[in-house]
Protein backbone atom coordinates (compact mmCIF):
# COMPACT_ATOMS: atom_id res chain seq x y z
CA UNK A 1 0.00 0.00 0.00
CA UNK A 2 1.35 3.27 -0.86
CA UNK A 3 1.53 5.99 1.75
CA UNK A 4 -0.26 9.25 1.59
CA UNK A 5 0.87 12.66 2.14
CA UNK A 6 -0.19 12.71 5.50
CA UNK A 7 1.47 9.06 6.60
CA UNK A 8 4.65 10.60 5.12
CA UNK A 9 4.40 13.64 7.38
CA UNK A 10 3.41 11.89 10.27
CA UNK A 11 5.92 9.01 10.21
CA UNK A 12 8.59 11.64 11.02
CA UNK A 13 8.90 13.19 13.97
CA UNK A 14 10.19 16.76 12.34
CA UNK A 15 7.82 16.91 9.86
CA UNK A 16 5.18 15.91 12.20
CA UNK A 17 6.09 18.93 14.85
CA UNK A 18 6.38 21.57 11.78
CA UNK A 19 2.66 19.98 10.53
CA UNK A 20 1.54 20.42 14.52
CA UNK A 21 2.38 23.77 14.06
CA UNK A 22 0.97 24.81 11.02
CA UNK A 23 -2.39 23.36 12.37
CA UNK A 24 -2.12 25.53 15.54
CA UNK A 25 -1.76 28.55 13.24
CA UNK A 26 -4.25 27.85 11.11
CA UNK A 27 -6.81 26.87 14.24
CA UNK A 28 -5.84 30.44 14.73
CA UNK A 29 -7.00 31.91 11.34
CA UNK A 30 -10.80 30.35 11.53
CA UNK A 31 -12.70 27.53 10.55
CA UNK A 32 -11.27 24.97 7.64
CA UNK A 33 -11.20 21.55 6.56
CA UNK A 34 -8.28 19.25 5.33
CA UNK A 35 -8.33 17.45 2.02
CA UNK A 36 -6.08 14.39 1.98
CA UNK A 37 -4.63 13.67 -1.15
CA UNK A 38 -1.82 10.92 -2.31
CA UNK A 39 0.58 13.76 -2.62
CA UNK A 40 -0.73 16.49 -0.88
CA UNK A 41 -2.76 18.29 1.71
CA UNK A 42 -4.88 20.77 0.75
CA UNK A 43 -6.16 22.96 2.98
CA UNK A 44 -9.88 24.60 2.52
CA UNK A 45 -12.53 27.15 3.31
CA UNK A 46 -15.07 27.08 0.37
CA UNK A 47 -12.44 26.88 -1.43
CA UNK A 48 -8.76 25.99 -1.17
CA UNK A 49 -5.88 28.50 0.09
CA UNK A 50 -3.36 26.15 1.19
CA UNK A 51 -1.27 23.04 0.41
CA UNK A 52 1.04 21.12 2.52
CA UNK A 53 3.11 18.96 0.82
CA UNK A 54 5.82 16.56 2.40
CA UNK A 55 9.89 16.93 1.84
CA UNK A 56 12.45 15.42 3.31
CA UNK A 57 13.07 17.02 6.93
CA UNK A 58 10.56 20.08 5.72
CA UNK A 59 7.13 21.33 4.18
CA UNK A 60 6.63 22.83 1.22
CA UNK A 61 3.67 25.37 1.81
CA UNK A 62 1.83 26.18 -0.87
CA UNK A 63 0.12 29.57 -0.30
CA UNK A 64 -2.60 30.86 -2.65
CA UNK A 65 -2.54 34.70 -2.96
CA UNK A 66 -3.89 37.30 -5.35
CA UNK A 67 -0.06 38.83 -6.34
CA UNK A 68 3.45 36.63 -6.24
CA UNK A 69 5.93 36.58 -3.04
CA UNK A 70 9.40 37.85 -3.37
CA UNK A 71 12.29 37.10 -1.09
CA UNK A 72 14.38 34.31 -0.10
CA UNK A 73 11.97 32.12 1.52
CA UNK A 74 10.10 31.87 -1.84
CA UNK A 75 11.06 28.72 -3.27
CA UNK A 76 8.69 29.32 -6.50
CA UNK A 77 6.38 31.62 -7.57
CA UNK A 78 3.31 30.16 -10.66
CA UNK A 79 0.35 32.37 -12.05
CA UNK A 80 -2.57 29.92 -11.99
CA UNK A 81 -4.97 32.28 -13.32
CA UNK A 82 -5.68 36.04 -13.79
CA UNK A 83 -5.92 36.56 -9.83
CA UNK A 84 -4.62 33.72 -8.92
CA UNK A 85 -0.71 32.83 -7.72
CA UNK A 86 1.34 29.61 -6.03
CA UNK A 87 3.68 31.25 -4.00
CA UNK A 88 5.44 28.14 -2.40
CA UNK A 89 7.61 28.47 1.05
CA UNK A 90 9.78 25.60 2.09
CA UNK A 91 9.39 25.57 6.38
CA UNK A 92 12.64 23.38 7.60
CA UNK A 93 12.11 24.69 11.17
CA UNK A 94 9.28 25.92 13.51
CA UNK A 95 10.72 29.31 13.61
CA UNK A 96 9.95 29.29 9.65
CA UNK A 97 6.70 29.63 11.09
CA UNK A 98 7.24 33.85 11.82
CA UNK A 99 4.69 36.52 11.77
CA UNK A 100 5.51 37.25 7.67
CA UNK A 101 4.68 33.74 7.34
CA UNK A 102 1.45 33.83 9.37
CA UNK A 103 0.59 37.31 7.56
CA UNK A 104 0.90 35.44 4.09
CA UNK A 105 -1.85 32.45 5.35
CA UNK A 106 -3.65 35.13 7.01
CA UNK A 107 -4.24 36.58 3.48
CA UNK A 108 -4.48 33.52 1.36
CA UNK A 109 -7.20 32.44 4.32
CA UNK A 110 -9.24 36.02 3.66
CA UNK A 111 -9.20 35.33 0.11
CA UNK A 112 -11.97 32.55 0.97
CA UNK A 113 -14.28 34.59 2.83
């Protein structure tokens, strides 16, 4: 049987405090539900503005926003559709988790509402 993305984040430790983490911050930001997929988690409110995917020792965040990130956390940056951008954010360690980190969900959260 093949494992999901969540078995893969689970079965270690690291990954498994970092995804702890993210959940407490995004318990902060308001209702939501959790999609399971094989090689992702995507993260919803109507509509999705988040997806956690596994890496070795890390996430990679996938935040959905109206305009691309810059900076050196921003591992890549796709236009999806006319409003629409991938801005994705590799989190190694829980201080990845800062307050420009919890601003960018905080937006890509109000986007659903």
């Amino acid at each position: 049987m093949d494992d999901t993305a969540l078995d893969r984040i689970t079965g270690d430790p690291h990954t498994a405090s970092l995804y702890a983490a993210v959940g407490e911050l995004l318990d902060e930001l308001g209702p939501h539900e959790i999609e399971a997929k094989k090689t992702s988690l995507h993260v919803t409110h109507g509509r999705a503005f988040l997806g956690v995917h596994p890496r070795k020792g890390a996430l990679l965040l996938n935040i959905v926003l109206t305009e691309p990130l810059a900076g050196p956390r921003v591992h890549k940056v796709e236009q999806v559709s006319a409003n629409r951008w991938h801005n994705e954010v590799i989190v190694r360690e829980i201080s990845d988790l800062d307050a420009e980190l919890r601003e960018w969900m905080t937006a890509a959260y109000a986007l659903t509402a």
